[in-house]
PDB file of N, CA and C in Angstrom:
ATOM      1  N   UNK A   1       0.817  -1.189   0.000  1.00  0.00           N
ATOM      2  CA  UNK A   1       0.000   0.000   0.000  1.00  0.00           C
ATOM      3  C   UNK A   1       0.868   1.264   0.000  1.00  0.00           C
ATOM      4  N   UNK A   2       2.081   1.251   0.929  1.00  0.00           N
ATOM      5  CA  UNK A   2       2.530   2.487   0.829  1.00  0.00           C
ATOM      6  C   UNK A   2       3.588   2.651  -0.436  1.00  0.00           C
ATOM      7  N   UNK A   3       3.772   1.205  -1.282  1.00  0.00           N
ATOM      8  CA  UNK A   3       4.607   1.782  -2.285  1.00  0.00           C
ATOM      9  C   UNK A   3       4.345   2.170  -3.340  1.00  0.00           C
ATOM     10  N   UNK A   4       2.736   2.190  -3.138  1.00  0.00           N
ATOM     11  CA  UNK A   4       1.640   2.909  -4.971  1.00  0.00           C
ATOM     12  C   UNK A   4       1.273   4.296  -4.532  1.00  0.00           C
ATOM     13  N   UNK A   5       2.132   5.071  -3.779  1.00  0.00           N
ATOM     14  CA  UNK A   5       1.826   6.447  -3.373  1.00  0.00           C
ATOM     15  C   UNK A   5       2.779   6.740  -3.802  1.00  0.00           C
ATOM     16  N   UNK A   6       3.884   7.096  -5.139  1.00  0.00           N
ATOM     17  CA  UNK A   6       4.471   7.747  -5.540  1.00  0.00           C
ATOM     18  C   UNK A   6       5.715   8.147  -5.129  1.00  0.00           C
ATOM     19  N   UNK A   7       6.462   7.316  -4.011  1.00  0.00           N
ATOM     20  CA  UNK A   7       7.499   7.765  -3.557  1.00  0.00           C
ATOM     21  C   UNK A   7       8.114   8.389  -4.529  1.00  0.00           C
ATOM     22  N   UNK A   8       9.229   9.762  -4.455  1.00  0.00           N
ATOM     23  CA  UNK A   8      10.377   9.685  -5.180  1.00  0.00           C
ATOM     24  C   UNK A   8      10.673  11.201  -4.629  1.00  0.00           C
ATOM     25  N   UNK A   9      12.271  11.639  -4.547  1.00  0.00           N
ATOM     26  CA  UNK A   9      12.607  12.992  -3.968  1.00  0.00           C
ATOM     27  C   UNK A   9      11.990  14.006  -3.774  1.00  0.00           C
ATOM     28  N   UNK A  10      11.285  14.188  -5.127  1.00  0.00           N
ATOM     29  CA  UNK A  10      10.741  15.261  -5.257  1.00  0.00           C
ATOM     30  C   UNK A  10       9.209  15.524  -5.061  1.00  0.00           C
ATOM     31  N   UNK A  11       8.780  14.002  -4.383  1.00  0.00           N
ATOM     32  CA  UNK A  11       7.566  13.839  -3.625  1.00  0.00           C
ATOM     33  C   UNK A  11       7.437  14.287  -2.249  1.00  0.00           C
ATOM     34  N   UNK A  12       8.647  13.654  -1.868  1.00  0.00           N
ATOM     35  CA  UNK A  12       9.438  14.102  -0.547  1.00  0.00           C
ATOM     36  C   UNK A  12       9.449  15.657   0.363  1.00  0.00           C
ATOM     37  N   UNK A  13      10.333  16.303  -0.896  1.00  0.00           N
ATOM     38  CA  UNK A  13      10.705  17.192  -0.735  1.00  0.00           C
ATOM     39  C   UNK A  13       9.341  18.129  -0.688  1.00  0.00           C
ATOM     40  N   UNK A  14       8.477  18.114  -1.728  1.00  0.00           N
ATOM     41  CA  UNK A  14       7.191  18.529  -1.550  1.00  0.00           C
ATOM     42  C   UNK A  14       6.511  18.705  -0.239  1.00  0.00           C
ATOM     43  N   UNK A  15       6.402  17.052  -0.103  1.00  0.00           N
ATOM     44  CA  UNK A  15       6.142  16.775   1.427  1.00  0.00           C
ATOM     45  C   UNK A  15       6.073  17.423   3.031  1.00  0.00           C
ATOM     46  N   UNK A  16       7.322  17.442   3.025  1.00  0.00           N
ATOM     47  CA  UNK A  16       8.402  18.443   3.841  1.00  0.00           C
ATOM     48  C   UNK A  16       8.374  20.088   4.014  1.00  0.00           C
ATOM     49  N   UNK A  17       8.122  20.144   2.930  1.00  0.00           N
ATOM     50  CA  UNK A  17       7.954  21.957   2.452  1.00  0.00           C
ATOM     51  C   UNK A  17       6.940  22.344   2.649  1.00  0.00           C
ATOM     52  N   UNK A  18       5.597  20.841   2.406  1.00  0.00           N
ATOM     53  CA  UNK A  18       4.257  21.808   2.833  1.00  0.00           C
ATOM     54  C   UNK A  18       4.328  21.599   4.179  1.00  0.00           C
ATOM     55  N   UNK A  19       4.514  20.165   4.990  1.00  0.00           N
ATOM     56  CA  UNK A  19       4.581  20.370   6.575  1.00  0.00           C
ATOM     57  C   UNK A  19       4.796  21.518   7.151  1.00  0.00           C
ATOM     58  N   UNK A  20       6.693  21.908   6.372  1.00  0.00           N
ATOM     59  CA  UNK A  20       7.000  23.167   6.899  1.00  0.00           C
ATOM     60  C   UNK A  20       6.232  24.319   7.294  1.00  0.00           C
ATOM     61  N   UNK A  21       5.742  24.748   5.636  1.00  0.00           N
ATOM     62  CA  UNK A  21       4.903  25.822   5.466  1.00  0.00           C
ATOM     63  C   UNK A  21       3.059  25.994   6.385  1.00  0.00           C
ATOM     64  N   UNK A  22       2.588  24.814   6.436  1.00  0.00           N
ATOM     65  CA  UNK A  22       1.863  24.553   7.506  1.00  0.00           C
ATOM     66  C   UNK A  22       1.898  25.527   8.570  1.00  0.00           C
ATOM     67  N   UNK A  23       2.903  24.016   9.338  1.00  0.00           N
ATOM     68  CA  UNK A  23       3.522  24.618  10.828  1.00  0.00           C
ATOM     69  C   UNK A  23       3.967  26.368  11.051  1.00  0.00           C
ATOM     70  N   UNK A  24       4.901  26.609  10.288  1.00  0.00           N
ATOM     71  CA  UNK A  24       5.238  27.668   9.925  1.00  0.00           C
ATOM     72  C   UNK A  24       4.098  28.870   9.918  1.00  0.00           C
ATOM     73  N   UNK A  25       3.035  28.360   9.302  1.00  0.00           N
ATOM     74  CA  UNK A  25       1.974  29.521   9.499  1.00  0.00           C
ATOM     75  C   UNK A  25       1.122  29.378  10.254  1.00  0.00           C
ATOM     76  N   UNK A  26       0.666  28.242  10.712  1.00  0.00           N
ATOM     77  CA  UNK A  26      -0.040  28.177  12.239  1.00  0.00           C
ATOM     78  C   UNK A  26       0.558  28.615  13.643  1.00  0.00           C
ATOM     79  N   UNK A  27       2.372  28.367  13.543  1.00  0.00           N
ATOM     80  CA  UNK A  27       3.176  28.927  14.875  1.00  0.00           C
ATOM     81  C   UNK A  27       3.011  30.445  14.843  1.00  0.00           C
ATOM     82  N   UNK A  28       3.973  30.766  13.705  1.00  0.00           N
ATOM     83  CA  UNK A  28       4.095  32.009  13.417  1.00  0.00           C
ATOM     84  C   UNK A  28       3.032  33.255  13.112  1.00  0.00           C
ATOM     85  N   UNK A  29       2.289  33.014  12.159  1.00  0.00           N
ATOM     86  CA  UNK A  29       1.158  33.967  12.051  1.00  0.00           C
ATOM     87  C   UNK A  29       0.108  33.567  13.237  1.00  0.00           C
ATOM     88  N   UNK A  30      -0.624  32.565  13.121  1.00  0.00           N
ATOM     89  CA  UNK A  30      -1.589  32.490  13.920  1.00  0.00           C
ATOM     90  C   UNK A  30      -1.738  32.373  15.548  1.00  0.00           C
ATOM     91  N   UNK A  31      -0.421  31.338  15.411  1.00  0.00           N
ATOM     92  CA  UNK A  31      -0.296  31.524  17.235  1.00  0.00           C
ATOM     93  C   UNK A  31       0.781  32.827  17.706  1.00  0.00           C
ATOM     94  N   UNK A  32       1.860  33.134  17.143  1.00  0.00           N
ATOM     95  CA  UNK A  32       2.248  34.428  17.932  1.00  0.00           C
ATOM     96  C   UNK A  32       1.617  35.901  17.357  1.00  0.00           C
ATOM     97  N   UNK A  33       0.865  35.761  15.992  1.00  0.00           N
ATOM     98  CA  UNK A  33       0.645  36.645  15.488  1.00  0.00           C
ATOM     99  C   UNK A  33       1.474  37.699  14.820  1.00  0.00           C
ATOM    100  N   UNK A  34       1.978  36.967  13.975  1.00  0.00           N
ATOM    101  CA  UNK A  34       3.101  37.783  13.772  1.00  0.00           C
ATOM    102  C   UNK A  34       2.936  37.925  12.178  1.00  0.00           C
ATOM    103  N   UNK A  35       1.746  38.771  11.434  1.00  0.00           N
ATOM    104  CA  UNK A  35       1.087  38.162  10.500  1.00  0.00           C
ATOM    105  C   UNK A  35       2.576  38.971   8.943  1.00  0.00           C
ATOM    106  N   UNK A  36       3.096  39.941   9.931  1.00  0.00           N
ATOM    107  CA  UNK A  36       3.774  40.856   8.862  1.00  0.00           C
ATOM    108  C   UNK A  36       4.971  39.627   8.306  1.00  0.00           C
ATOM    109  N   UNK A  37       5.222  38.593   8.881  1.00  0.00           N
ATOM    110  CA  UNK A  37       6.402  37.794   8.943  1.00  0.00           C
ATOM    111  C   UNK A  37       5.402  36.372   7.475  1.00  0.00           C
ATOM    112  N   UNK A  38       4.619  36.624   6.920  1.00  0.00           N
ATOM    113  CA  UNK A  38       4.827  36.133   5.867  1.00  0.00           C
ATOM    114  C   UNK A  38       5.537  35.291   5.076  1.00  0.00           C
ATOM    115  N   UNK A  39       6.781  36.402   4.849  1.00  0.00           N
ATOM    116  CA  UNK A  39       8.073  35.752   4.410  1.00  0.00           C
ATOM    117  C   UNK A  39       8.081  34.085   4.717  1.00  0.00           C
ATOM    118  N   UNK A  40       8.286  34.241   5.828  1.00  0.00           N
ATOM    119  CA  UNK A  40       8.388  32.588   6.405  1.00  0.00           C
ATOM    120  C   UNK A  40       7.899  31.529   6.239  1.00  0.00           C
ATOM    121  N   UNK A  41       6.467  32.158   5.133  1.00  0.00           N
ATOM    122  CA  UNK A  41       5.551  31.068   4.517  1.00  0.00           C
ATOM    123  C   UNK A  41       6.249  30.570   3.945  1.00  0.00           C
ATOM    124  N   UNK A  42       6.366  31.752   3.020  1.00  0.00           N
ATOM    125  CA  UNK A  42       7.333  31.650   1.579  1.00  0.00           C
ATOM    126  C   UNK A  42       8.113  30.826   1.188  1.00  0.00           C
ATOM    127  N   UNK A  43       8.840  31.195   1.964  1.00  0.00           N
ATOM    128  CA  UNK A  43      10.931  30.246   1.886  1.00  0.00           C
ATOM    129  C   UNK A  43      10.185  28.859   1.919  1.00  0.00           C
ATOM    130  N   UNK A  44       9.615  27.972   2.588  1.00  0.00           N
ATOM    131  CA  UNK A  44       9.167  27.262   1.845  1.00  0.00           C
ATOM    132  C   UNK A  44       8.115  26.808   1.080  1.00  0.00           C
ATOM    133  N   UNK A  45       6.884  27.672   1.402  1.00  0.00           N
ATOM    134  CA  UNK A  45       6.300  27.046   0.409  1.00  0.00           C
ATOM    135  C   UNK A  45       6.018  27.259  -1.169  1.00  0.00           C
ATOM    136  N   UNK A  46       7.252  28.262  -1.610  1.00  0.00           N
ATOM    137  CA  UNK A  46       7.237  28.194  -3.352  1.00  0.00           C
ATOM    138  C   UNK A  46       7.836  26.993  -3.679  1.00  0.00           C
ATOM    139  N   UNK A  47       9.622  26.615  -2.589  1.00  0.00           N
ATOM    140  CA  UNK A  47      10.005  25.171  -3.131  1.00  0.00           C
ATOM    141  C   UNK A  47       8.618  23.978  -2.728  1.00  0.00           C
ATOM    142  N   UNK A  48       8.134  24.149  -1.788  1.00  0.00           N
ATOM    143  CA  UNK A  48       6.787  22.754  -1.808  1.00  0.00           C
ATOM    144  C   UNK A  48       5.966  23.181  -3.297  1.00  0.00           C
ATOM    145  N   UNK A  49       5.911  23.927  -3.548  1.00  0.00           N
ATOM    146  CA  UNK A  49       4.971  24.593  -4.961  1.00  0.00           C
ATOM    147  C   UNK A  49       5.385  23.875  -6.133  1.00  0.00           C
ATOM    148  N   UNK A  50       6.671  24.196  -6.239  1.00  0.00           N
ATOM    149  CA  UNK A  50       7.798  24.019  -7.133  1.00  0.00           C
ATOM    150  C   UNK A  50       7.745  22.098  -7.491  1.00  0.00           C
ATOM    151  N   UNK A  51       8.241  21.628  -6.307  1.00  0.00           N
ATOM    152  CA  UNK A  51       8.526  20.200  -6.387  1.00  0.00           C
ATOM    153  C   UNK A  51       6.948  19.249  -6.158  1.00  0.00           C
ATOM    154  N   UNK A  52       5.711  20.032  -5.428  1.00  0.00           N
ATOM    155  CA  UNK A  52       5.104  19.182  -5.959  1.00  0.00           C
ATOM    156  C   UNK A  52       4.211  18.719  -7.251  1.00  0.00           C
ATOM    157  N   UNK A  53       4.605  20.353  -8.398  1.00  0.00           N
ATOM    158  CA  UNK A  53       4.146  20.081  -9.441  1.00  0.00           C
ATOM    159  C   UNK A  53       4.922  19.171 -10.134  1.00  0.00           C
ATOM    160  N   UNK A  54       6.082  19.318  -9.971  1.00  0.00           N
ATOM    161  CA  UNK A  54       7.104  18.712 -11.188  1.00  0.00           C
ATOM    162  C   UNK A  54       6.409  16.781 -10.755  1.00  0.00           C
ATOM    163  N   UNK A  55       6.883  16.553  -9.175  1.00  0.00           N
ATOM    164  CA  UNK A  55       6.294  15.173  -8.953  1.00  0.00           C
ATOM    165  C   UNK A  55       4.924  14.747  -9.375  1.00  0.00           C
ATOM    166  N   UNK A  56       3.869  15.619  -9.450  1.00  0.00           N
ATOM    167  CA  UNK A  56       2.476  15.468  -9.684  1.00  0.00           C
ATOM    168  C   UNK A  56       2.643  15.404 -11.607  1.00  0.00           C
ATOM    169  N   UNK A  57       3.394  16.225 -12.046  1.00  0.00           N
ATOM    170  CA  UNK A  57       3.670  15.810 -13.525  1.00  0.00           C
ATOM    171  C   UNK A  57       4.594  14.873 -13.758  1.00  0.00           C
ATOM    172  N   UNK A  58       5.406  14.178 -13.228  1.00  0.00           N
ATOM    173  CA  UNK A  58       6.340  13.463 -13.408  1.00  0.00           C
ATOM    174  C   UNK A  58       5.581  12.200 -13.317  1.00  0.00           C
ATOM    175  N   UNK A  59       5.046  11.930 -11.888  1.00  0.00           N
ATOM    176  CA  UNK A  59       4.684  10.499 -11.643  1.00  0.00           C
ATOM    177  C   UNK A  59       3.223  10.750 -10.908  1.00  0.00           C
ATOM    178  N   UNK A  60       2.170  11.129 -10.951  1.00  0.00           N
ATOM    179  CA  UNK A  60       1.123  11.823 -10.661  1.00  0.00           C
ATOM    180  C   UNK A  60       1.018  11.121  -9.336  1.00  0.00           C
ATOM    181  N   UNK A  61       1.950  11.452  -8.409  1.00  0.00           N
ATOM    182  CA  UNK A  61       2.378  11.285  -6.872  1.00  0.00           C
ATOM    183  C   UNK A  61       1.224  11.978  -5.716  1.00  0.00           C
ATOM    184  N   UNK A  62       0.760  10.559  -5.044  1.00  0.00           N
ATOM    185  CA  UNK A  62      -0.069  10.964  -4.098  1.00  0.00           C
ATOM    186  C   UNK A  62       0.413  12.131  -2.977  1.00  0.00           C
ATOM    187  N   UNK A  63       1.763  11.209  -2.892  1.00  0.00           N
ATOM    188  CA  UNK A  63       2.525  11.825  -1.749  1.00  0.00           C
ATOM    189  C   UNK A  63       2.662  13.409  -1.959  1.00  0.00           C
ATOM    190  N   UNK A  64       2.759  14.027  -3.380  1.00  0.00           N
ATOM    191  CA  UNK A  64       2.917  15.172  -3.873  1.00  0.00           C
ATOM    192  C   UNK A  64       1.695  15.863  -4.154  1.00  0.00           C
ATOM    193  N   UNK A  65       0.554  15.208  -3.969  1.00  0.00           N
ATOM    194  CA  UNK A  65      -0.621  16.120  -3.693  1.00  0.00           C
ATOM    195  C   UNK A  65      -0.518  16.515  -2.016  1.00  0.00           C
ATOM    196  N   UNK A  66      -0.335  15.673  -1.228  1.00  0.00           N
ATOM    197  CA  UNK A  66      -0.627  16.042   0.322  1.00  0.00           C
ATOM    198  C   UNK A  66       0.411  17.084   0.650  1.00  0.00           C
ATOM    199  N   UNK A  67       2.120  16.995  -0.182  1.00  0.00           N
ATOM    200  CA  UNK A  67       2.357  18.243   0.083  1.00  0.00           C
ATOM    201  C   UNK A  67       1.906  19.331  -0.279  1.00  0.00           C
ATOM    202  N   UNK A  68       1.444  19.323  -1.816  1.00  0.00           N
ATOM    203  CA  UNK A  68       0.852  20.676  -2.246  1.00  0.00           C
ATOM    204  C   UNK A  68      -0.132  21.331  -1.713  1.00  0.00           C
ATOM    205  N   UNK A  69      -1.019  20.480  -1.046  1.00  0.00           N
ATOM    206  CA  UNK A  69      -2.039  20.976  -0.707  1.00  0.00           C
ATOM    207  C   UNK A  69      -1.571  21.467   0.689  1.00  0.00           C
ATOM    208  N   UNK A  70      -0.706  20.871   1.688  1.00  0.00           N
ATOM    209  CA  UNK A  70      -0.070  21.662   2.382  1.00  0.00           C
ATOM    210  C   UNK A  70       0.370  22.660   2.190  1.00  0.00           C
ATOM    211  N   UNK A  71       0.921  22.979   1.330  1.00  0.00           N
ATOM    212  CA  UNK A  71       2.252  24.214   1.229  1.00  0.00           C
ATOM    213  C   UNK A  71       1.136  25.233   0.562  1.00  0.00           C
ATOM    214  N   UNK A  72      -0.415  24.529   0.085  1.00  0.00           N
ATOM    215  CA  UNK A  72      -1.278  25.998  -0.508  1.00  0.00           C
ATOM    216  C   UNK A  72      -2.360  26.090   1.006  1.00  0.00           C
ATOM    217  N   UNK A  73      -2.153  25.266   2.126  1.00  0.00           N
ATOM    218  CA  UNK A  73      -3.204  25.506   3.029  1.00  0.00           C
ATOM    219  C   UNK A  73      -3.192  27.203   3.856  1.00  0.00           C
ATOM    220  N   UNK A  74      -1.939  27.600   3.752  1.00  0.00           N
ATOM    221  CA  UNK A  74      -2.298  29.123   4.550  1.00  0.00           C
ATOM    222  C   UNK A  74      -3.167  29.932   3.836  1.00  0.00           C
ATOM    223  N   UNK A  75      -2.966  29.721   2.143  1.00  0.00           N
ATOM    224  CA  UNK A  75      -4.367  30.654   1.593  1.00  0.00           C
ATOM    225  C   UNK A  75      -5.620  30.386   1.870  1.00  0.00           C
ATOM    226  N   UNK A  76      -5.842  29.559   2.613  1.00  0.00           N
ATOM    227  CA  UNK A  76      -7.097  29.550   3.457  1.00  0.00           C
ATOM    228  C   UNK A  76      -7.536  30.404   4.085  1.00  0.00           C
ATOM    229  N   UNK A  77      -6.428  30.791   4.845  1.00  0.00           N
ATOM    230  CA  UNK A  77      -6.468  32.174   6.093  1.00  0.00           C
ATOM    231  C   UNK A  77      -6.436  33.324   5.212  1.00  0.00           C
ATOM    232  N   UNK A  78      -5.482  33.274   4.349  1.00  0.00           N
ATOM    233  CA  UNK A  78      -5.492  34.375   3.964  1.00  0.00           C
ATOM    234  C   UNK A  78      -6.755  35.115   2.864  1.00  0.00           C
ATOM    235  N   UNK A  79      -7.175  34.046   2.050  1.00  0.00           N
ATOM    236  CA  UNK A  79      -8.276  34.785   1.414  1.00  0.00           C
ATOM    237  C   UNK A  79      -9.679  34.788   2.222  1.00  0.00           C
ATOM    238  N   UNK A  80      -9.628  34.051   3.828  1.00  0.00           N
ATOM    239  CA  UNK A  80     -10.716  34.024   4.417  1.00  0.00           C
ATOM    240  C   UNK A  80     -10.615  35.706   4.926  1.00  0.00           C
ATOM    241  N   UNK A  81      -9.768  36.087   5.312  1.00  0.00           N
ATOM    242  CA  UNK A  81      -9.910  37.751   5.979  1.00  0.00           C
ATOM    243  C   UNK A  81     -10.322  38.618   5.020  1.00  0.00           C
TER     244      UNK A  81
END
């Protein structure tokens, strides 16, 4: 089961970048409020952007949807305000 989910680096890396970007905007913006600090989305989530299209075109990687959709979850917040 877990080896028809697309493993491969750049699934990974996706992966990772949206966790990051996640965490990153739930610590940072939402729990200290620190909404001007942005930036911090950023840094990673253009590379989660980046690597989970190429994986989602490369090998149409599960694993590389759950990052993407991570690394696009802060526009939630943001187009909700």
């Amino acid at each position: 089961m877990l080896r028809d989910l697309g493993w491969s680096f750049s699934s990974v890396c996706a992966l990772i970048c949206g966790a990051a970007t996640a965490f990153l905007h739930w610590w940072v913006v939402m729990h200290l409020g620190l909404w001007p600090y942005i930036i911090f989305e950023l840094i990673p989530g253009l590379p989660g952007l980046a690597f989970g299209f190429y994986a989602i075109h490369q090998s149409n990687s599960k694993i590389a949807w759950l990052g993407l959709l991570l690394s696009l979850s802060p526009l939630v917040t943001w187009l909700s305000i």
